[in-house]
Protein backbone atom coordinates (compact mmCIF):
# COMPACT_ATOMS: atom_id res chain seq x y z
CA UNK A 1 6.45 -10.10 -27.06
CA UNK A 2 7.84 -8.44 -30.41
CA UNK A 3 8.47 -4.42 -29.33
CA UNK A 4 5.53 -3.06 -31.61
CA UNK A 5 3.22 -4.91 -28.97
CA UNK A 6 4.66 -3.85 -26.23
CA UNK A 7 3.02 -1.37 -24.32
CA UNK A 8 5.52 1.99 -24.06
CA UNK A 9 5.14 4.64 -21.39
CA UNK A 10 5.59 6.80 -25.08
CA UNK A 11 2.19 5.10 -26.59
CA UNK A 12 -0.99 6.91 -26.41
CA UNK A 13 -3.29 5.35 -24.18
CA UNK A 14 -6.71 3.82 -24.82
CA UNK A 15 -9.17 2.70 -21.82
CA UNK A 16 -8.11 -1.06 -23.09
CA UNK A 17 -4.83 -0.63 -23.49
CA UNK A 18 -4.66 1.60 -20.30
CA UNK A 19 -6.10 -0.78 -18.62
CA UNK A 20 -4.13 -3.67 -20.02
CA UNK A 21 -0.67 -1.95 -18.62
CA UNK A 22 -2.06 -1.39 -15.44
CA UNK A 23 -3.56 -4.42 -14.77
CA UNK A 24 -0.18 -6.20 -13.57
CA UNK A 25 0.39 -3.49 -10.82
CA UNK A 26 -3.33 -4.11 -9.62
CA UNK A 27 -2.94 -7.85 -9.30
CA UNK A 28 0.79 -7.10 -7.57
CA UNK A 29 -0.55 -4.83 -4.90
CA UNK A 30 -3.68 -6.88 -4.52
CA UNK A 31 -1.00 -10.08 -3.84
CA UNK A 32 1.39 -8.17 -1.78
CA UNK A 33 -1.91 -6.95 0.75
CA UNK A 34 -2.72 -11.09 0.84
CA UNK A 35 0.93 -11.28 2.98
CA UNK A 36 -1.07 -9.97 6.24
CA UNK A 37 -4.47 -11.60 5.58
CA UNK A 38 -3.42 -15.02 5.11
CA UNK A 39 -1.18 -14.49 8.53
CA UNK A 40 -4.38 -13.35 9.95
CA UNK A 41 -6.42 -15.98 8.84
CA UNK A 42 -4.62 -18.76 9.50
CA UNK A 43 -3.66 -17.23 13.17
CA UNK A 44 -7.08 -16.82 13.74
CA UNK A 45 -8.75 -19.95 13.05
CA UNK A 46 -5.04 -21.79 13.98
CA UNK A 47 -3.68 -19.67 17.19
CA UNK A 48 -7.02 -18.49 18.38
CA UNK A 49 -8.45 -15.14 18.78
CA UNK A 50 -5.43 -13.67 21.19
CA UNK A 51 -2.69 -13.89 18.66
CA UNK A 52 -5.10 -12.71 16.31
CA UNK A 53 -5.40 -9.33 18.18
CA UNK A 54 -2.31 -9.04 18.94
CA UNK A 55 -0.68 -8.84 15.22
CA UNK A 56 -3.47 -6.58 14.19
CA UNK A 57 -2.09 -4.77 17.31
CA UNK A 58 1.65 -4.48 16.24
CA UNK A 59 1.01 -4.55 12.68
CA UNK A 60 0.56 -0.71 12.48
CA UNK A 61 4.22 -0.38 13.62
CA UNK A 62 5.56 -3.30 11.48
CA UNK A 63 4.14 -1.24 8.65
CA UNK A 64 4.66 2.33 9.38
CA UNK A 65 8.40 1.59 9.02
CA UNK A 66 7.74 -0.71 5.72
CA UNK A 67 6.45 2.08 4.23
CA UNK A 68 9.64 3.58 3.81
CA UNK A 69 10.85 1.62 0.48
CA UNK A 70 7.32 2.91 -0.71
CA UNK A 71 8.26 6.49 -0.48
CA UNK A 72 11.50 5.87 -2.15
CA UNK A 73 10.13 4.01 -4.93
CA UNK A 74 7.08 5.40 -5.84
CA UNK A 75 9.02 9.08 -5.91
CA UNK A 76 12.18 7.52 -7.07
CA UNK A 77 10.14 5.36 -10.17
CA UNK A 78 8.64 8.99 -11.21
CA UNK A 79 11.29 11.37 -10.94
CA UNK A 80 13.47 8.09 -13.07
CA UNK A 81 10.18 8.23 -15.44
CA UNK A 82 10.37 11.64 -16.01
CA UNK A 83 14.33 11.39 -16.69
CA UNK A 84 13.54 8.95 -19.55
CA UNK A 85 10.77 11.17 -20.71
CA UNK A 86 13.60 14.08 -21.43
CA UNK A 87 15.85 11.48 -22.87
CA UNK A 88 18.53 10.69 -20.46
CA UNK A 89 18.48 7.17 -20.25
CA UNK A 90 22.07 7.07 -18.58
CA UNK A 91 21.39 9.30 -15.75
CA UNK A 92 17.67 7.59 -15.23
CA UNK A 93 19.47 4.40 -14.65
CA UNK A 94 22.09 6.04 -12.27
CA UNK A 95 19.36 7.40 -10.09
CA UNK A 96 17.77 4.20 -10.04
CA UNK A 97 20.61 2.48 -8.77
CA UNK A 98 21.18 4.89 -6.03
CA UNK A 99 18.07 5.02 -4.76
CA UNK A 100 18.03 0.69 -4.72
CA UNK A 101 21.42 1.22 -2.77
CA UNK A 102 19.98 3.97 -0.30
CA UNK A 103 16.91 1.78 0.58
CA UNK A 104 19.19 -1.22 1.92
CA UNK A 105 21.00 1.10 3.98
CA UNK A 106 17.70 2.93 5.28
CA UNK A 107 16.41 -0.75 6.04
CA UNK A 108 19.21 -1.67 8.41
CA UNK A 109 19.00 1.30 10.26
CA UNK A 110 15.13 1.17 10.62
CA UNK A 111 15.50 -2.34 11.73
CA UNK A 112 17.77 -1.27 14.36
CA UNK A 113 15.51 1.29 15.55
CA UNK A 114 12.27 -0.30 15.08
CA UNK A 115 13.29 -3.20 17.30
CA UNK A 116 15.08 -1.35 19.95
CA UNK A 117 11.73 0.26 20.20
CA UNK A 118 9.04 -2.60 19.64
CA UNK A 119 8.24 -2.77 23.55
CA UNK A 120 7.52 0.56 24.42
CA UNK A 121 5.35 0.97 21.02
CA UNK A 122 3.85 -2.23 22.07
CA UNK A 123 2.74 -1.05 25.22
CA UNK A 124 1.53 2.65 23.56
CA UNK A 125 -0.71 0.68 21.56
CA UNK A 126 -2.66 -1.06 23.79
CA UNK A 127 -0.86 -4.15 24.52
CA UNK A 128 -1.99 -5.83 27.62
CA UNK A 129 -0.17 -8.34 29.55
CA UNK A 130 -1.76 -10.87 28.12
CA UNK A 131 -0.82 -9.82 24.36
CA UNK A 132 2.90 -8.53 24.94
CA UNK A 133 4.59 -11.37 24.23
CA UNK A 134 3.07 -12.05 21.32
CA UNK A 135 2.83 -8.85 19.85
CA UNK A 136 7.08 -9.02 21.01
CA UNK A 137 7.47 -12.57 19.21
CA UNK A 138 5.62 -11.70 15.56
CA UNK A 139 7.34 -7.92 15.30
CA UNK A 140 10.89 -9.38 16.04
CA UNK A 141 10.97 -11.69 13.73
CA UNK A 142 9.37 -9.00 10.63
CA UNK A 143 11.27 -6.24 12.10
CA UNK A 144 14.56 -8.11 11.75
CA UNK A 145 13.92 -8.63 7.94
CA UNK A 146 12.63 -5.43 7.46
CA UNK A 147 14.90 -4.57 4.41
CA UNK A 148 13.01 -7.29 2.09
CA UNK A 149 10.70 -5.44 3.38
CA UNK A 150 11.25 -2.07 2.00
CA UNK A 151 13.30 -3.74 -1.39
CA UNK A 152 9.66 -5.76 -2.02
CA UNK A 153 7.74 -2.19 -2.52
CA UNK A 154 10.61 -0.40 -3.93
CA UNK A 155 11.11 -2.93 -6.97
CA UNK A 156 7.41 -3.03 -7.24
CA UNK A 157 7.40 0.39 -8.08
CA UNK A 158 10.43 0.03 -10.34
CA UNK A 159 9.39 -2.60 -12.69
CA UNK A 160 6.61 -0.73 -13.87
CA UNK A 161 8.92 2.40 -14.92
CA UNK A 162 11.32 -0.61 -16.73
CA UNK A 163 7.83 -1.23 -18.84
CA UNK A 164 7.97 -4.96 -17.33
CA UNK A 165 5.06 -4.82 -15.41
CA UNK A 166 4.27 -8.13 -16.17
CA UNK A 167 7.60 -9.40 -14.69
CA UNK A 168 6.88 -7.70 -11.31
CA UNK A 169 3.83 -9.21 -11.19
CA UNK A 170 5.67 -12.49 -11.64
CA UNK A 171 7.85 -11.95 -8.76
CA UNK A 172 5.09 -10.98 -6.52
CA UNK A 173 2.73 -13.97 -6.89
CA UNK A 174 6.09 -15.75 -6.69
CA UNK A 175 6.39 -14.08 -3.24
CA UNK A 176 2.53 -13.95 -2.78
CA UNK A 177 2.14 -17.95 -3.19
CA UNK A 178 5.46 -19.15 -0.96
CA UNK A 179 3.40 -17.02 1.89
CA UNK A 180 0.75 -18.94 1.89
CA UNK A 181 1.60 -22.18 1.30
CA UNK A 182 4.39 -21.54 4.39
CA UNK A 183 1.23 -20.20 6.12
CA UNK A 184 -0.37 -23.14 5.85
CA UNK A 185 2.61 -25.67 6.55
CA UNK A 186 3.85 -23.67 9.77
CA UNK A 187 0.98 -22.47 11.12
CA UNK A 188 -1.78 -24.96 9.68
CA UNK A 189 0.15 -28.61 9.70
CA UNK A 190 3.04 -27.74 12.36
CA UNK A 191 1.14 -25.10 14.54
CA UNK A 192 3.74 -22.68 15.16
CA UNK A 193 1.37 -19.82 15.61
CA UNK A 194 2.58 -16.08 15.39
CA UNK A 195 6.06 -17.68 14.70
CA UNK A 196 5.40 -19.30 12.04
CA UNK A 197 3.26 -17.00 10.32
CA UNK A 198 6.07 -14.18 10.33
CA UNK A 199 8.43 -16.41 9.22
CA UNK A 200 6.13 -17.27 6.13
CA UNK A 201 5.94 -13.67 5.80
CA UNK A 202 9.93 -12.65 5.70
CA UNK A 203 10.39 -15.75 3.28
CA UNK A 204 8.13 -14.15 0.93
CA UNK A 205 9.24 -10.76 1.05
CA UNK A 206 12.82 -12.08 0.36
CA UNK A 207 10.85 -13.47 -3.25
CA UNK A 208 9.64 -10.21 -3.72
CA UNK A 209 12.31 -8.03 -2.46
CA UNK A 210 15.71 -9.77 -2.93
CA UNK A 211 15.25 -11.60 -6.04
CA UNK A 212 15.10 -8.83 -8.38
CA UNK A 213 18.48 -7.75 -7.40
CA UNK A 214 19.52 -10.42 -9.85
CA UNK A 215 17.45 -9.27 -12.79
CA UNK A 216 18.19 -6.04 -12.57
CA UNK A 217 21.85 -6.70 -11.66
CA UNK A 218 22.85 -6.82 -15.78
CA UNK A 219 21.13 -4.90 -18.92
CA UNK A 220 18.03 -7.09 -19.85
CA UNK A 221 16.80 -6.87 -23.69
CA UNK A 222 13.06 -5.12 -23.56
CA UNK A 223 14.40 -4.04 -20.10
CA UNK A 224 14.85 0.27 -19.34
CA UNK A 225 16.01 -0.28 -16.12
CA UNK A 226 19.21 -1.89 -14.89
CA UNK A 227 21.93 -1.23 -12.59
CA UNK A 228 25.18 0.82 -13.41
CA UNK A 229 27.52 3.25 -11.32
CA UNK A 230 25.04 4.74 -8.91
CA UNK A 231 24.22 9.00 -9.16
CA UNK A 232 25.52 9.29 -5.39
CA UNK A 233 23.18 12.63 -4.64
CA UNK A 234 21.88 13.69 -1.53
CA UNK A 235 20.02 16.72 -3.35
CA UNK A 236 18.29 13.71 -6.05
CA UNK A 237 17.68 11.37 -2.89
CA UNK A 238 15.92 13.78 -1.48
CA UNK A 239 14.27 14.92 -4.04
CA UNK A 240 12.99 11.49 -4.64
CA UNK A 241 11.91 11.37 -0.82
CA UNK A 242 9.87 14.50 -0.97
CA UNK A 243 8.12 13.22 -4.13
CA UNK A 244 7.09 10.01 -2.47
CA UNK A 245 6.21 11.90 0.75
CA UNK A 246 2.44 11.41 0.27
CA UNK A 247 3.11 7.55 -0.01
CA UNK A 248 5.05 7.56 3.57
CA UNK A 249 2.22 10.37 4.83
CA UNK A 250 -0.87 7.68 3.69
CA UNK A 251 1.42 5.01 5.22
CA UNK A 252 1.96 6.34 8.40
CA UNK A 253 -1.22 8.12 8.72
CA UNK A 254 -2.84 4.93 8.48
CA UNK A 255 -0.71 2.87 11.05
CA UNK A 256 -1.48 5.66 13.05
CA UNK A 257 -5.28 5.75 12.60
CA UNK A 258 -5.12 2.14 12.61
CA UNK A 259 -3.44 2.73 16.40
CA UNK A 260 -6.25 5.17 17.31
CA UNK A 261 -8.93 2.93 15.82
CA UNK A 262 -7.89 -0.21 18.06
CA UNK A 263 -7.51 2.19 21.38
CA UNK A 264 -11.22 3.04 21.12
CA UNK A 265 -12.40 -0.30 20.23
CA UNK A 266 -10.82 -1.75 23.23
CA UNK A 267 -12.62 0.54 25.03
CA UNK A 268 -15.79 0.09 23.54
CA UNK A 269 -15.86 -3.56 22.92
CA UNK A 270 -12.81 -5.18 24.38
CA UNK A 271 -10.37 -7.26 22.29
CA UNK A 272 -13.42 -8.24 20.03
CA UNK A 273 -13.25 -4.53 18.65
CA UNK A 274 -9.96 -4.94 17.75
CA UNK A 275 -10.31 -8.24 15.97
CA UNK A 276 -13.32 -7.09 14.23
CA UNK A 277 -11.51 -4.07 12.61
CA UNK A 278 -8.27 -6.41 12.15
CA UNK A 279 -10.84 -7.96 9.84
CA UNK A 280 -12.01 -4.66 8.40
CA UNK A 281 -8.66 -4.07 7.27
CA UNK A 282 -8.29 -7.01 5.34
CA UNK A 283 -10.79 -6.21 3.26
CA UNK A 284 -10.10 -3.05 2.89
CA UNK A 285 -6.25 -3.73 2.20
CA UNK A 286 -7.33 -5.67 -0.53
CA UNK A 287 -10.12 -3.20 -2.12
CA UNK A 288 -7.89 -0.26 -1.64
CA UNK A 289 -4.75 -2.18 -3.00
CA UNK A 290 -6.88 -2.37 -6.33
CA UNK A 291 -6.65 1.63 -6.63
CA UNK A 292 -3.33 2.31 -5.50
CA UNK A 293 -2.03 -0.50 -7.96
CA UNK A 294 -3.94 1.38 -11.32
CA UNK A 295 -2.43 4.51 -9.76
CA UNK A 296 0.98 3.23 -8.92
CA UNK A 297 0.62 1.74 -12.57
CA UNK A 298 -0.52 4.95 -14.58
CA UNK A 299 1.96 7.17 -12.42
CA UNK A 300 5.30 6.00 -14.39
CA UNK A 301 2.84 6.72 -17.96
CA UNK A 302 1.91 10.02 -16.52
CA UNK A 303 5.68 11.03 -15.43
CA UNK A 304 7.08 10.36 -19.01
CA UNK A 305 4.55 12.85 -20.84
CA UNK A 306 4.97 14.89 -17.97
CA UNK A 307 8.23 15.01 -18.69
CA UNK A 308 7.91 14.85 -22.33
CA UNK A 309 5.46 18.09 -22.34
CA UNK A 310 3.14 16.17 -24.14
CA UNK A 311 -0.60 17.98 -22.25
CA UNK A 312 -2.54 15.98 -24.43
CA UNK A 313 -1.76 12.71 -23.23
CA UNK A 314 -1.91 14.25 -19.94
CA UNK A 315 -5.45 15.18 -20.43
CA UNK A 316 -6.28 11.53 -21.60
CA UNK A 317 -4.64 9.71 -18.87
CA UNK A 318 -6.84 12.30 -15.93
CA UNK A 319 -10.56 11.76 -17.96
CA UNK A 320 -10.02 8.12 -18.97
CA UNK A 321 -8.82 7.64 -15.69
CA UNK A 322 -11.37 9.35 -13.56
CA UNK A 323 -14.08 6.88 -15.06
CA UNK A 324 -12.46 3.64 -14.24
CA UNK A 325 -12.05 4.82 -11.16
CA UNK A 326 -16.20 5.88 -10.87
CA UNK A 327 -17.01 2.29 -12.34
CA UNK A 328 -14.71 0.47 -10.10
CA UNK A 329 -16.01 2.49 -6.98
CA UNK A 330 -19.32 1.11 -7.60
CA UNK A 331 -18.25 -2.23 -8.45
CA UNK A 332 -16.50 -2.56 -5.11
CA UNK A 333 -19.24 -0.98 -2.87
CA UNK A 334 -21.89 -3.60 -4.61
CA UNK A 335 -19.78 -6.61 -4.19
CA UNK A 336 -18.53 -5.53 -0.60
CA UNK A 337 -21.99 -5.06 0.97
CA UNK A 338 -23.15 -8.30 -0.74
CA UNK A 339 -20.24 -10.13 0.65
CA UNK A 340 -19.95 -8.66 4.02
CA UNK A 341 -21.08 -11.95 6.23
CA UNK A 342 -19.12 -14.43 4.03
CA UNK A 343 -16.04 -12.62 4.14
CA UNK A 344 -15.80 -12.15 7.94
CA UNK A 345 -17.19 -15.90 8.07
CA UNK A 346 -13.93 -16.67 6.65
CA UNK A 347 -11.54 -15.05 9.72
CA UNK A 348 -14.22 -15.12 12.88
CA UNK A 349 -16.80 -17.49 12.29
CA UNK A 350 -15.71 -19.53 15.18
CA UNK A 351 -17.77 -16.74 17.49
CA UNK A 352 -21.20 -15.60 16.83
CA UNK A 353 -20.71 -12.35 18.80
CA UNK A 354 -17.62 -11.55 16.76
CA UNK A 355 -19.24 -12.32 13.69
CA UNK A 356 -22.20 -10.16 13.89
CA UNK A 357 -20.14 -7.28 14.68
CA UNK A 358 -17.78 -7.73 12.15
CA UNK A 359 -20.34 -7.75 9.54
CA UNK A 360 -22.12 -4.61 11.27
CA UNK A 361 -19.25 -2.67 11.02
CA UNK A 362 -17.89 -3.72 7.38
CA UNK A 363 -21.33 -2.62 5.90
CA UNK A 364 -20.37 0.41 6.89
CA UNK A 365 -17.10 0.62 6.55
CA UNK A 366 -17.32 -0.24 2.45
CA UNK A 367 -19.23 2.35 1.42
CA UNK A 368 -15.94 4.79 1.43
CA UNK A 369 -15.23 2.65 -1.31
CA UNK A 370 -17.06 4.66 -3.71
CA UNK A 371 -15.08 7.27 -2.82
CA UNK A 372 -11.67 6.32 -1.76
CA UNK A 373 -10.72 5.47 -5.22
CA UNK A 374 -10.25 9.14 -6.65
CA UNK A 375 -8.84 10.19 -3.26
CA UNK A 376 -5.62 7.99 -3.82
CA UNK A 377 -5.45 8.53 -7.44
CA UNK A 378 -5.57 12.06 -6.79
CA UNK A 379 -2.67 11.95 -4.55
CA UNK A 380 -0.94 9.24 -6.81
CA UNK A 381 -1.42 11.71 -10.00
CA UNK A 382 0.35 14.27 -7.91
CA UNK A 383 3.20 12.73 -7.57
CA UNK A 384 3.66 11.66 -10.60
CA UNK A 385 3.80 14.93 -11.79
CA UNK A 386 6.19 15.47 -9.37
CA UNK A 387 4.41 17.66 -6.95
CA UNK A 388 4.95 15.75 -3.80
CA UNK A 389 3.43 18.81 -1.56
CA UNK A 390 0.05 18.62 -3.13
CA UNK A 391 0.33 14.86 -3.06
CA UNK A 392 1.45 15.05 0.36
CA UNK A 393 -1.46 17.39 1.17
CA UNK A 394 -4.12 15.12 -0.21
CA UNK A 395 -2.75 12.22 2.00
CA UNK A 396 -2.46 14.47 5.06
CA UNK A 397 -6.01 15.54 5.07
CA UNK A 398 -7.52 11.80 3.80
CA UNK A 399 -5.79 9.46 5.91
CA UNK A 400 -5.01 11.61 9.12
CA UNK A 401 -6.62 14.90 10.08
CA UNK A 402 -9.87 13.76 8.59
CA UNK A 403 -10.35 10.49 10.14
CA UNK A 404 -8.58 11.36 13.69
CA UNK A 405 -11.66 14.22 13.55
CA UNK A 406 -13.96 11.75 12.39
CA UNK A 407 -12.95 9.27 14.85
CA UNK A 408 -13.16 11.31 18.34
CA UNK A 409 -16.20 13.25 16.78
CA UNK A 410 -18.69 10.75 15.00
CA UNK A 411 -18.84 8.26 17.66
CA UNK A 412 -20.10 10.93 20.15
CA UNK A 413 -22.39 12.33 17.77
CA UNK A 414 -24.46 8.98 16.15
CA UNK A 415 -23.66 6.70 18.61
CA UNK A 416 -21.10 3.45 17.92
CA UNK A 417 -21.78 3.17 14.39
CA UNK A 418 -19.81 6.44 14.21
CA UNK A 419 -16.43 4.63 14.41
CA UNK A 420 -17.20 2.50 11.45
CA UNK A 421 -18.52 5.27 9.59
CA UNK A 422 -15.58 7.64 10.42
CA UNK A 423 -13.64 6.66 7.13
CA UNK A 424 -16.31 7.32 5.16
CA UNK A 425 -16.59 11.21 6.18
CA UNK A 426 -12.56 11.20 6.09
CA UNK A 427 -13.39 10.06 2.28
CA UNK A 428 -16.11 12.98 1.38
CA UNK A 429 -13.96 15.73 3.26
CA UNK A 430 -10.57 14.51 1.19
CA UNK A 431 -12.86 14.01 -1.84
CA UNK A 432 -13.84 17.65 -1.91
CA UNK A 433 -10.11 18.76 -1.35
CA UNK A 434 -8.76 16.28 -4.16
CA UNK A 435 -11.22 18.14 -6.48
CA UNK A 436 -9.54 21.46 -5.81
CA UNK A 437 -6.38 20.78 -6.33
CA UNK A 438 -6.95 19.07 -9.39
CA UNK A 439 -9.03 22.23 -10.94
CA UNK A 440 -6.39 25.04 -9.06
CA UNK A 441 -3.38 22.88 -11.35
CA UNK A 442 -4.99 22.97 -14.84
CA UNK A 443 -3.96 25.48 -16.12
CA UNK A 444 0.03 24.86 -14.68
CA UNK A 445 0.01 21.42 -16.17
CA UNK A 446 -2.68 21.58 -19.07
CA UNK A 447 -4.26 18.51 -17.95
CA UNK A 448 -7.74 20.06 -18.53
């Protein structure tokens, strides 16, 4: 691609070509949320319904820790946006390479920690005697590789900011199709279960996350990115951590909720429950990977003019972006009610029983769909403007004090249904809250 076609984070941005540069981050987050559901459904309809609890179980944990090289790179990729925006392409480059050396060293040391405290988590969360040593077996083995881990969502991050969003994407169906054709050889064909499954996993994240070492190791023509003599600066790492806060709040907030959700589903409807919203999650991983990839996409765009001082382009990038985010809302809570019973067909249509409340419970689930959207592009946009307390704010309130309320609250007020609903008020409240911040920071960044 000559350089006049190639999309800059300088260009002025039309709905197509908006769209166009963003729609290699959708695709990548949309392949990198596949990693769990093809473990889950070939451990499902492979290892039976046990192991299938059980990693919907742990996975919270597995995640929660993950989430880490998402902090640093989505705040790292927009405070190294905004530092080409003013011009310093040197010292952009140097902060990138610090923060790529900071996240393998805050891998091993979360690996370290998460495993020495897998068990006891594992039993916090629910695990019963029968699921420990499963839930044991599938963390160890993701836990150990946990780095790939955190270098797969850093570089994912990163690649958009180099304007070579196309070559992430690359990387990650890369990683995205050795997962499931491992899934299918280990756990299909040779029927090593939960072991097999992780190990398909931590193969693929070493596509995603160790590979790109080696492009960005030299200066690549077309390329902004590369690495150099790291910035070595607690004050700019920390910066970058505080940025990408929100990211790490949504993250954890959601492994947590995710913990909370699965508690009272045992207790309402056994380990079905828990399999049913395992498959809830799926689906939702996938829907809500489709907004956080436009936003993760747009956020390096909206960091440069940020940067740049350019409040027009600011103002285009919040109205265009506000009604792709309305259409796709729509779009997703159509297709998701229409495709409720095939979908959880695909993980639990071995058991009737399972099935029907599966499907119960996603049709009501999806319809925080519609709203969801603008909730993480709200919180995205924030950050990219490098207001990670806002951002963090927004994430606080939508993925943890909202739904924990909703949660304990709803169920006791409509009945069951209430738990499967409880997202959807978490959605309305954080919707509401999203608004104001956007309208109380207008007039400080002259984005309306």
């Amino acid at each position: 691609m000559s350089k006049s076609n190639q999309i800059q984070l300088s260009d002025h941005f039309t709905t197509g070509r908006l769209l166009k540069f963003t729609v290699s981050p959708i695709i990548m987050m949309i392949f990198t949320s596949i990693y769990t559901i093809v473990d889950g459904f070939f451990v499902s309809n492979c290892a039976g319904k046990t192991a299938f609890t059980a990693l919907n179980l742990i996975y919270p944990y597995i995640q929660m820790l993950g989430c880490l090289g998402f902090m640093i790179g989505t705040g790292g990729s927009a405070l190294v946006a905004m530092t080409l925006g003013m011009g310093d392409e040197e010292r952009a480059n140097r902060l990138f390479s610090m923060l790529a050396v900071a996240t393998v060293g805050i891998g091993a040391s979360f690996s370290v920690i998460g495993l020495t405290l897998l068990r006891p988590v594992a039993l916090l969360l629910g695990a019963t005697p029968e699921l420990l040593p499963d839930c044991l077996l599938y963390g160890r083995i993701l836990l150990t590789f946990q780095t790939a881990f955190m270098l797969q969502y850093l570089f994912q991050s990163f690649f958009i900011a180099a304007e070579k969003p196309k070559l992430g994407l690359c990387f990650t169906v890369a990683a995205g199709a050795t997962n499931m054709v491992l899934d299918f050889v280990l756990v299909g064909v040779a029927g090593f279960g939960l072991a097999g499954a992780a190990s398909a996993t931590v193969i693929s994240q070493m596509v995603g996350g160790v590979a790109p070492i080696f492009y960005f190791a030299k200066r690549r023509p077309g390329c902004r990115l590369y690495f150099t003599k790291p910035l070595f600066s607690l004050r700019e790492l920390f910066k970058a951590c505080t940025n990408g806060i929100s990211e790490l709040m949504t993250n954890i907030s959601m492994s947590l909720v995710s913990a909370l959700y699965n508690m009272q589903l045992l207790k309402l409807f056994g380990a079905d429950g828990v399999a049913a919203y395992g498959v809830l999650m799926y689906v939702g991983f996938v829907f809500a990977a489709a907004f956080i990839g436009y936003s993760q996409g747009i956020a390096p765009i909206v960091s440069y003019h940020f940067g740049a001082g350019n409040r027009d382009e600011l103002k285009n990038l919040l109205r265009k972006s506000a009604g792709i985010i309305a259409v796709a809302g729509v779009a997703m809570l159509v297709t998701s009610e229409l495709l409720a019973e095939p979908l959880a067909k695909i993980f639990v249509g071995y058991d009737a029983g399972l099935l029907a409340l599966t499907t119960h419970g996603m049709k009501l689930y999806c319809i925080s769909f519609i709203l969801s959207g603008f909730n993480i592009f709200g919180s995205a946009f924030f950050t990219a403007l490098n207001n990670g307390a806002v951002s963090a704010a927004i994430s606080f309130l939508r993925t943890l004090l909202f739904q924990v309320v909703s949660i304990l609250t709803l169920p006791l007020i409509i009945g069951v249904d209430g738990i499967w609903l409880a997202v959807v008020a978490a959605e309305a409240m954080a919707l509401i809250c999203t608004g104001g911040f956007v309208v109380r920071g207008r007039k400080r960044y002259g984005y309306m």
